[in-house]
N, C-alpha and C. Protein backbone atom coordinates (compact mmCIF):
# COMPACT_ATOMS: atom_id res chain seq x y z
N UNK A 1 0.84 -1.18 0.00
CA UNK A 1 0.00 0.00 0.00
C UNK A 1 0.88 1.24 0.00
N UNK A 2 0.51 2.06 -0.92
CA UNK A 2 1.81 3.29 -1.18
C UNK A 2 0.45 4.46 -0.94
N UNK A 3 0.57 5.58 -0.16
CA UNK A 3 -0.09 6.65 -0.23
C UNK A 3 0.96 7.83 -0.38
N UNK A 4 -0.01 8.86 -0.71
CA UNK A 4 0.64 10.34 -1.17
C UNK A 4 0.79 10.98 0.05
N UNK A 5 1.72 11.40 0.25
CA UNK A 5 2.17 12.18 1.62
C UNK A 5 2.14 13.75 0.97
N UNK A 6 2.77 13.99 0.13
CA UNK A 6 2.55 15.82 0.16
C UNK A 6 3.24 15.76 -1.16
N UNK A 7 3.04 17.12 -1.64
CA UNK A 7 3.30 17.61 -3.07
C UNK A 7 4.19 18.56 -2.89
N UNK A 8 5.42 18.75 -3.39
CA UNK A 8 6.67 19.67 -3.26
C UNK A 8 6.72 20.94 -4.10
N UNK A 9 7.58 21.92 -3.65
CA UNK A 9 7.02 23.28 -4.62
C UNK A 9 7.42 23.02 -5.99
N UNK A 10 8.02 22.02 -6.66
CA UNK A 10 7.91 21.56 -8.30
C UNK A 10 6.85 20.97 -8.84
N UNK A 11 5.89 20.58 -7.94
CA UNK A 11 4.76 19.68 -8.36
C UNK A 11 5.39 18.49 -8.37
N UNK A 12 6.51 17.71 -7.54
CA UNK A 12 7.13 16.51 -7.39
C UNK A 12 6.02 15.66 -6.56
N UNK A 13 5.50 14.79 -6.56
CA UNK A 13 5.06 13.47 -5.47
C UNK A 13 5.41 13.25 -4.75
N UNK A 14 5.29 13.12 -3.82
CA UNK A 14 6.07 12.26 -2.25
C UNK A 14 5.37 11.41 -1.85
N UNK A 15 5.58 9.94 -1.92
CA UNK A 15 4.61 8.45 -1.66
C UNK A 15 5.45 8.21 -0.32
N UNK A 16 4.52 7.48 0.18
CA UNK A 16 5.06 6.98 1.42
C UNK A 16 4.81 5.28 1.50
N UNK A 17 5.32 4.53 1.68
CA UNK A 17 4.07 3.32 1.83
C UNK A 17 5.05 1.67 2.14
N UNK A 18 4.67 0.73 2.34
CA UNK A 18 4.84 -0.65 2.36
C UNK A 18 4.71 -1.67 0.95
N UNK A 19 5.98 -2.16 0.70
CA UNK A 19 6.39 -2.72 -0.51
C UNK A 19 7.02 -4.36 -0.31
N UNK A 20 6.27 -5.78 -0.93
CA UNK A 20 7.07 -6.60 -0.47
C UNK A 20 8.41 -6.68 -1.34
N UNK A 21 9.30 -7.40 -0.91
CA UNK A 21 10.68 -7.45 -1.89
C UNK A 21 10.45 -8.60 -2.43
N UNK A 22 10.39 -8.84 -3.64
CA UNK A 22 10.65 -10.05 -4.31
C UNK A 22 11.06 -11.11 -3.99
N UNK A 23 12.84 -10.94 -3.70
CA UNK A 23 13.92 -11.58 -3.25
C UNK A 23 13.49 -12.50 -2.08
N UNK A 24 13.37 -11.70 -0.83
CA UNK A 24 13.31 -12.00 0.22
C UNK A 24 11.45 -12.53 0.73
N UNK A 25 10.88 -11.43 0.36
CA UNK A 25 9.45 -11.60 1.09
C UNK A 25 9.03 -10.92 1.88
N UNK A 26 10.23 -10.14 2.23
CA UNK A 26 9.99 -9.40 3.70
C UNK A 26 9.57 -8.38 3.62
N UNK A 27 8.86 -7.53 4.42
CA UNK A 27 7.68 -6.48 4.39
C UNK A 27 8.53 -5.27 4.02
N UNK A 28 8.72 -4.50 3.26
CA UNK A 28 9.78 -3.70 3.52
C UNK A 28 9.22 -1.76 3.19
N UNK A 29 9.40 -0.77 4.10
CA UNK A 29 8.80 0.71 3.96
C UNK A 29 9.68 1.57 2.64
N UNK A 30 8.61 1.82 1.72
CA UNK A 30 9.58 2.19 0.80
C UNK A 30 8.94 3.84 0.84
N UNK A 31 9.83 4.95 0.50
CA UNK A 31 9.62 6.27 0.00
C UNK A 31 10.11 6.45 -1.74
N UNK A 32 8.74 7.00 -2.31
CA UNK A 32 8.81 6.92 -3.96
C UNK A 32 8.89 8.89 -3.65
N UNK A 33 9.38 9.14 -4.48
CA UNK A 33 9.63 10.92 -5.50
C UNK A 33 8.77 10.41 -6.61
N UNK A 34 7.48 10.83 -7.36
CA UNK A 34 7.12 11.03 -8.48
C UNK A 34 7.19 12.52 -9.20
N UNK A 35 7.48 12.01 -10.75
CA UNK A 35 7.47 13.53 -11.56
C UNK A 35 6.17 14.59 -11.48
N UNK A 36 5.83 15.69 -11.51
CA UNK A 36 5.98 16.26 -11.46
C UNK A 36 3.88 16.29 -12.17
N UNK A 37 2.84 16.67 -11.66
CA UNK A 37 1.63 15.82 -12.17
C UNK A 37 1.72 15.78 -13.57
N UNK A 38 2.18 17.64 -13.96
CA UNK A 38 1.72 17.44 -15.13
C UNK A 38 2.26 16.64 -16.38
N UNK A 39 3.85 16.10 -15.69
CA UNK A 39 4.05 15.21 -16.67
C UNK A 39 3.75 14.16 -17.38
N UNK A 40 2.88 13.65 -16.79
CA UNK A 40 1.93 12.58 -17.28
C UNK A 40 1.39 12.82 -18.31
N UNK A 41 0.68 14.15 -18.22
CA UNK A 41 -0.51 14.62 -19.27
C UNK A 41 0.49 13.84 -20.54
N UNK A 42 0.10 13.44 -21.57
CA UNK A 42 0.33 12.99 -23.19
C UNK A 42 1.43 12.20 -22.97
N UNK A 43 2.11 11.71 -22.22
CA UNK A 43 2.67 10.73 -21.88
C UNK A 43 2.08 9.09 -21.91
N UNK A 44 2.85 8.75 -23.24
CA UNK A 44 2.05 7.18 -22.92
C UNK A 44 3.22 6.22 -22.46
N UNK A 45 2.86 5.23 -21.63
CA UNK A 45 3.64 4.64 -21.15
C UNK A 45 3.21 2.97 -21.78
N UNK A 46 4.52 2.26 -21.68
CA UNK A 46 4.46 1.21 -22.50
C UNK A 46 5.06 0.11 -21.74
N UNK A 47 4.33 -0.83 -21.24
CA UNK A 47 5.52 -1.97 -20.10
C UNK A 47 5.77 -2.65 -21.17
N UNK A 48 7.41 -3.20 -20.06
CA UNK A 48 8.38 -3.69 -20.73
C UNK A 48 7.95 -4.88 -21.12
N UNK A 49 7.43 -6.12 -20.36
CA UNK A 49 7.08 -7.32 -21.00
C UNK A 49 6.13 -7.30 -21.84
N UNK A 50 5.37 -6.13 -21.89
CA UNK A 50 4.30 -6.04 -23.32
C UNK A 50 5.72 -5.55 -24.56
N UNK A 51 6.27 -4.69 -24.84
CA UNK A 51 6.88 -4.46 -25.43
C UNK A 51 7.90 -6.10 -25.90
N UNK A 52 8.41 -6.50 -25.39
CA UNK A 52 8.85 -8.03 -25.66
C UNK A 52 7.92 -8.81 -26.48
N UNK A 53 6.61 -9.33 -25.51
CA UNK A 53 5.45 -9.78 -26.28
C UNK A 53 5.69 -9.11 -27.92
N UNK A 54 5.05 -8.36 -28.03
CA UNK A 54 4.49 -7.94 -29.08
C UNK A 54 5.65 -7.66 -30.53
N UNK A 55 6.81 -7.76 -29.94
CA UNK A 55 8.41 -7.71 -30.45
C UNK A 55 8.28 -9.16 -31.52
N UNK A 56 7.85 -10.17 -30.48
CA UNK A 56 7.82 -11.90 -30.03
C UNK A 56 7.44 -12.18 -31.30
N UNK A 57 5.79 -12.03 -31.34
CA UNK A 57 4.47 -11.78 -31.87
C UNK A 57 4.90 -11.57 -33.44
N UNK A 58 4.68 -12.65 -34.33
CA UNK A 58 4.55 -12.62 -35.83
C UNK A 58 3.24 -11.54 -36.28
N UNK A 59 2.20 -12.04 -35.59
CA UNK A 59 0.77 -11.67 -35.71
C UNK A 59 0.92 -9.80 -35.76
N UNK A 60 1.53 -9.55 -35.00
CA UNK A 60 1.69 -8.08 -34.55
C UNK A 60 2.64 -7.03 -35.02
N UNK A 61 4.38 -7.89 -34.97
CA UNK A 61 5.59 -7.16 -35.17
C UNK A 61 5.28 -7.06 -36.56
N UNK A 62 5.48 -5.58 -36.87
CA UNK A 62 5.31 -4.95 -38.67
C UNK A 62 4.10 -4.97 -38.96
N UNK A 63 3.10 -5.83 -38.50
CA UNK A 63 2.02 -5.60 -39.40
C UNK A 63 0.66 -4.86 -38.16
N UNK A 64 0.40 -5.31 -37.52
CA UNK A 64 -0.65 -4.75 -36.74
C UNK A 64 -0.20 -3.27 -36.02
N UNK A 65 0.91 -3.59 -35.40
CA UNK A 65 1.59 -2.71 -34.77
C UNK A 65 1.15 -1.56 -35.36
N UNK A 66 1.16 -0.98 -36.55
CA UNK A 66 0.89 0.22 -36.68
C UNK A 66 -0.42 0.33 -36.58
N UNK A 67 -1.61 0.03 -36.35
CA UNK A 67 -2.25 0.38 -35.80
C UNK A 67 -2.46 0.72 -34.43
N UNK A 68 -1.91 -0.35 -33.73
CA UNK A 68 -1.68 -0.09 -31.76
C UNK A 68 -0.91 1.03 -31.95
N UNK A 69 0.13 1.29 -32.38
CA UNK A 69 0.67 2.82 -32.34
C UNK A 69 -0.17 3.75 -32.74
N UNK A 70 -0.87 3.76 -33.75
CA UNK A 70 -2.01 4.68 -34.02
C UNK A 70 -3.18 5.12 -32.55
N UNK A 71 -3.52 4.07 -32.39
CA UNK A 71 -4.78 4.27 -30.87
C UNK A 71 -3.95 4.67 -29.91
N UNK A 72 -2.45 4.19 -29.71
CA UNK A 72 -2.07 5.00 -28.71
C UNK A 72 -1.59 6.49 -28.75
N UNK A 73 -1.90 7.09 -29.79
CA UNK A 73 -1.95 8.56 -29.99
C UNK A 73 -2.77 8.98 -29.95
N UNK A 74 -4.46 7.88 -29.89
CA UNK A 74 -5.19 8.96 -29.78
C UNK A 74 -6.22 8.35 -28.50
N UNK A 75 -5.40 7.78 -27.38
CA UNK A 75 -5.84 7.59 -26.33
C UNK A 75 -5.69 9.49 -25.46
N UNK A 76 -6.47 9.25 -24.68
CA UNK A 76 -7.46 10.59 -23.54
C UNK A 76 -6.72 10.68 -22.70
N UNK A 77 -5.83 11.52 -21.62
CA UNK A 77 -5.16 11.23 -20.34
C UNK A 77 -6.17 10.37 -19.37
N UNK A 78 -6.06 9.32 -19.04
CA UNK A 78 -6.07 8.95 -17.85
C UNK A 78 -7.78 7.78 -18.12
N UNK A 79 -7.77 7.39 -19.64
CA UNK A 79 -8.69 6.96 -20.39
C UNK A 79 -7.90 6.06 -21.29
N UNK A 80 -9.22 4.77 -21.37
CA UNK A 80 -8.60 3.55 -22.32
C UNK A 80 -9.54 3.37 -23.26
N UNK A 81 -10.69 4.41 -23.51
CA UNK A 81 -11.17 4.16 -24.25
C UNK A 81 -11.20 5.31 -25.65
N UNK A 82 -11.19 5.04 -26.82
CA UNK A 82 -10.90 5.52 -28.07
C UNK A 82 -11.95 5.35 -28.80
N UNK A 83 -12.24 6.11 -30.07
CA UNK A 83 -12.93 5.76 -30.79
C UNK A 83 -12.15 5.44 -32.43
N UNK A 84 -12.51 4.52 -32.83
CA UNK A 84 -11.85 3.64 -34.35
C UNK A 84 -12.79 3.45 -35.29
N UNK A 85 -12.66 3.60 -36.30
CA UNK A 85 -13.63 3.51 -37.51
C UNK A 85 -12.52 3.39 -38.95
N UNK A 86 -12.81 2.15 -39.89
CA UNK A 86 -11.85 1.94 -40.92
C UNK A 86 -12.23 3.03 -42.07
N UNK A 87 -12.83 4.26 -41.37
CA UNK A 87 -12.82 5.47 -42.91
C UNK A 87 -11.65 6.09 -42.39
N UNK A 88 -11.42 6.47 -40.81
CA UNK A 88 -10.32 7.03 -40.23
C UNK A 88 -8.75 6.56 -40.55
N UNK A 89 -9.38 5.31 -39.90
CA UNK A 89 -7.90 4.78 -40.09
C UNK A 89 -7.05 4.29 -42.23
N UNK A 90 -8.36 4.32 -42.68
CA UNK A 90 -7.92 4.05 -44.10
C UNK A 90 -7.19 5.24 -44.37
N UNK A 91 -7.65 6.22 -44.14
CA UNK A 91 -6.53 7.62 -44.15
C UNK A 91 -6.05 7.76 -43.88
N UNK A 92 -5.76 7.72 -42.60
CA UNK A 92 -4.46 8.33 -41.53
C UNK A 92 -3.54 7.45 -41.56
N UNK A 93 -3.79 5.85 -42.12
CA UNK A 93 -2.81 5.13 -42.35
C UNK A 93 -2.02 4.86 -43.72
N UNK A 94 -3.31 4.85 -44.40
CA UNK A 94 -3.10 4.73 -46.05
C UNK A 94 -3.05 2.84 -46.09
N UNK A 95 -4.09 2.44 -45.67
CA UNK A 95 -4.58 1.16 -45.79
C UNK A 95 -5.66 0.38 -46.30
N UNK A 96 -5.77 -0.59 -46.82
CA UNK A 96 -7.01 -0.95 -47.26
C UNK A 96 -8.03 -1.35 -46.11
N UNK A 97 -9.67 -1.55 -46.32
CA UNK A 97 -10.06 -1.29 -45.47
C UNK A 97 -9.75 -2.91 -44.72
N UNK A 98 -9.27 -3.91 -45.75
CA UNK A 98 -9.53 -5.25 -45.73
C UNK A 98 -8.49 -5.66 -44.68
N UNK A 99 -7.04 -4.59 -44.84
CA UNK A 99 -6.22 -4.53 -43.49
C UNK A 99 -6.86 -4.09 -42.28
N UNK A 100 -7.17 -3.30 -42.32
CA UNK A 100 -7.80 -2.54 -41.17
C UNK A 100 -8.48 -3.39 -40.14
N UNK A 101 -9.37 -4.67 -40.62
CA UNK A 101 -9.81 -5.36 -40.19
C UNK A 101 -9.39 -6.28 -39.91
N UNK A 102 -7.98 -7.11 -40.59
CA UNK A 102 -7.27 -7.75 -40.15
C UNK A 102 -6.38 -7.71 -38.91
N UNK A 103 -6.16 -6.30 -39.34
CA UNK A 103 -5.45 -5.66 -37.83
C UNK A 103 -6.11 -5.81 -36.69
N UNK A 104 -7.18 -5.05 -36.96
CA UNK A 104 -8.42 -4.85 -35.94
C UNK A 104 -8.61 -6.44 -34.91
N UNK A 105 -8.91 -6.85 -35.59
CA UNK A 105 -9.21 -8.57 -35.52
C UNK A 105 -8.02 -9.01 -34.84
N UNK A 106 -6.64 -9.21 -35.22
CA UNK A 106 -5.74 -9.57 -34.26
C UNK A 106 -5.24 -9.06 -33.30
N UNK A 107 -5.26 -7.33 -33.38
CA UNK A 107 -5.80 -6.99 -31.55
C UNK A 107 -6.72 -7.36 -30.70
N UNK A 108 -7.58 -7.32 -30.90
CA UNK A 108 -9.04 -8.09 -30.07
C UNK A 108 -8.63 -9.21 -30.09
N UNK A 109 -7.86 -10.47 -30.76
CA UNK A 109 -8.24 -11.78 -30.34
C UNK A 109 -6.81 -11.95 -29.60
N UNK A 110 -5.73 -11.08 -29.69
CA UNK A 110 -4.72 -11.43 -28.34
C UNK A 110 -4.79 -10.36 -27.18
N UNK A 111 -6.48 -9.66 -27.04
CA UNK A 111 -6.47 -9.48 -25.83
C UNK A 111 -5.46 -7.96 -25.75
N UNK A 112 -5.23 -7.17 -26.66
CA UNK A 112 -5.16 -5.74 -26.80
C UNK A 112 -5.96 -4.72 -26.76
N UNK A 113 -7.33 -5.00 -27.44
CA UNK A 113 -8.25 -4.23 -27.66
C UNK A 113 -9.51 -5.16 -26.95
N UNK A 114 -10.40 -4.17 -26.84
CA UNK A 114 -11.88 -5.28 -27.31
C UNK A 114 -12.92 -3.95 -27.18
N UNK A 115 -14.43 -4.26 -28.22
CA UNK A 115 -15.01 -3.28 -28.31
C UNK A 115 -15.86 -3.02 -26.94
N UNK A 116 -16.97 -1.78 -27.03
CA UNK A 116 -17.17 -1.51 -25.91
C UNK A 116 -18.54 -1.09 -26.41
N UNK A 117 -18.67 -0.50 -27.48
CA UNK A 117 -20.21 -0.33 -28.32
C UNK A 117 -19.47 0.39 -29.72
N UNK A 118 -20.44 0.44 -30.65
CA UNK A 118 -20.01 0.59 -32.02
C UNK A 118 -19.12 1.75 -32.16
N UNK A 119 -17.82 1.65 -32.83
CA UNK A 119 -16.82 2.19 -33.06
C UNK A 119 -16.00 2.75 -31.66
N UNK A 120 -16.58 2.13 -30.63
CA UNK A 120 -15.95 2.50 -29.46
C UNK A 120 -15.05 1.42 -28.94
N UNK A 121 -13.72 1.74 -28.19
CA UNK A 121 -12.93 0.58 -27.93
C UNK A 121 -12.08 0.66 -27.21
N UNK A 122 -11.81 -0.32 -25.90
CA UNK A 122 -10.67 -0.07 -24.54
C UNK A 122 -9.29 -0.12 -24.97
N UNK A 123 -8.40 0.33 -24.97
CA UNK A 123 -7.06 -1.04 -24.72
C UNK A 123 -6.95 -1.57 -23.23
N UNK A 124 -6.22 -2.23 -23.70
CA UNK A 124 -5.52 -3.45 -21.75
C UNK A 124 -4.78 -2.62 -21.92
N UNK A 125 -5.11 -2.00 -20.28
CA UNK A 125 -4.19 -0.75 -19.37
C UNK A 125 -3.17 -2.05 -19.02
N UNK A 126 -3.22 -3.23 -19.06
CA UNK A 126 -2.10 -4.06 -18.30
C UNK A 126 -0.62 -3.71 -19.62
N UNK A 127 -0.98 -3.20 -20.77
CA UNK A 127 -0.16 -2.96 -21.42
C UNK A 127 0.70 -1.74 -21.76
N UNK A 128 -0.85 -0.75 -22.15
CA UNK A 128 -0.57 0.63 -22.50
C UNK A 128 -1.21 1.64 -21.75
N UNK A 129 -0.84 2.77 -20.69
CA UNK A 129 -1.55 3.84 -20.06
C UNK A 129 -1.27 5.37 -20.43
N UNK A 130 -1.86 6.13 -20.58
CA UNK A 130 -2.20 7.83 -21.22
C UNK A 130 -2.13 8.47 -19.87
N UNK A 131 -0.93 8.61 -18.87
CA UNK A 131 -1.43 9.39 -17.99
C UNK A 131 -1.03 8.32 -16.86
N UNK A 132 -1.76 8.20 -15.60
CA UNK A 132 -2.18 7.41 -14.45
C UNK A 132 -2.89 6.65 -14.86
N UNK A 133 -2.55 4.96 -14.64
CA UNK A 133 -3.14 3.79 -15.13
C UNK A 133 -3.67 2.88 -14.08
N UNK A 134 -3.34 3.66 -12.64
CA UNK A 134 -3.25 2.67 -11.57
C UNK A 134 -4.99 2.01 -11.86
N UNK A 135 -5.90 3.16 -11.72
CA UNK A 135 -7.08 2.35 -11.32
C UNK A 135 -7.87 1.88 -12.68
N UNK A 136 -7.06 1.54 -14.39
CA UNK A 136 -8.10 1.17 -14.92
C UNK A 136 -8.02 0.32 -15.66
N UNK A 137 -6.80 -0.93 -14.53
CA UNK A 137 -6.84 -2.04 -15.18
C UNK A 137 -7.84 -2.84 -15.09
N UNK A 138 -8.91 -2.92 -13.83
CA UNK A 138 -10.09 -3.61 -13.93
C UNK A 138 -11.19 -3.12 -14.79
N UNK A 139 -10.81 -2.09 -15.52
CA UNK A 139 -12.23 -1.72 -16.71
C UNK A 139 -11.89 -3.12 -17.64
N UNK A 140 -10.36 -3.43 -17.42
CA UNK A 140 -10.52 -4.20 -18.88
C UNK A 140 -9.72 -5.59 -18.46
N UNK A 141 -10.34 -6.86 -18.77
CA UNK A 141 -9.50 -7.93 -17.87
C UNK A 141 -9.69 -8.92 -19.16
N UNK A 142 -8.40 -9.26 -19.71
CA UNK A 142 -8.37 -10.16 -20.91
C UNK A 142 -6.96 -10.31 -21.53
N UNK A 143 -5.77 -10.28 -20.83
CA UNK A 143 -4.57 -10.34 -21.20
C UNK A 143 -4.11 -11.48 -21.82
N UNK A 144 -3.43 -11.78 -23.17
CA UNK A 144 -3.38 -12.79 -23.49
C UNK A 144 -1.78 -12.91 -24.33
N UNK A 145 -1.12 -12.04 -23.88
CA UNK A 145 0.21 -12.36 -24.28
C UNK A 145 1.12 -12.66 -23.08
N UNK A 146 1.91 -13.44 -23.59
CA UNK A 146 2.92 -13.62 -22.12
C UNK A 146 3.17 -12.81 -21.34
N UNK A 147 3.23 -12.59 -19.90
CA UNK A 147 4.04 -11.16 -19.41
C UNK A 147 2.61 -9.98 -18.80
N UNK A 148 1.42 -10.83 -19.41
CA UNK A 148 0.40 -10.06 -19.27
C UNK A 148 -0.21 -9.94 -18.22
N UNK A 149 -0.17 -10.98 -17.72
CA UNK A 149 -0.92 -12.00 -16.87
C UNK A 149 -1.19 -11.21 -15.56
């Protein structure tokens, strides 16, 4: 359990809190410094074992990928949900629409995407976050690449 103790005259974080150690097991009091709030704003962050995964990933490396890079530019601070439509992306990518859907299709079935209502759509915060991701990995629970879990 990590809580916020006070905010410094840079807009720095000061966490205070209880962390187990890996190694050992043992209960251990850790003090975190975070940047600064507004650095977050348009900041997307990318974990490392997703980045591996998806490296891994025939299905993904070169070909889908540019689309997941696409949604993650136009993810919301502190939001996983986007809106996608293949008139958009046929442009902004310069793709057929027949890719688009291919793409589309192998994000959703390894558990990157999934829809939410028509042309609306999450990513797995367990992968990619716009901002502060702590609380919205339970909007979306479907990880299906190694590392995800």
């Amino acid at each position: 359990m990590v809580n916020k103790i006070e905010t410094g005259r840079r807009g720095r974080a000061f966490y205070k809190g209880q962390m187990i150690d890996g190694a050992t097991g043992e209960l251990r009091e850790i003090l975190m410094i975070g940047a600064p709030e507004e650095f977050d704003k348009g900041f997307v962050k990318v974990f490392h074992a997703f980045t591996e995964a998806l490296l891994q990933d025939e299905d993904i490396a070169g070909k889908a990928i540019r689309l997941l890079f696409w949604i993650m530019t136009k993810l919301e601070t502190g939001s996983i949900e986007f809106y996608m439509h293949y008139s958009v992306i046929k442009e902004e990518l310069g793709v057929s629409t027949d890719t688009y859907y291919r793409w589309k299709k192998t994000l959703e079935k390894k558990g990157l995407i999934k829809k939410v209502r028509p042309n609306i759509y999450q990513i797995n915060p367990a992968c990619v976050v716009k901002g502060k991701g702590h609380t919205l990995l339970d909007e979306f629970k479907n990880p299906s690449l190694p590392g995800l879990e």
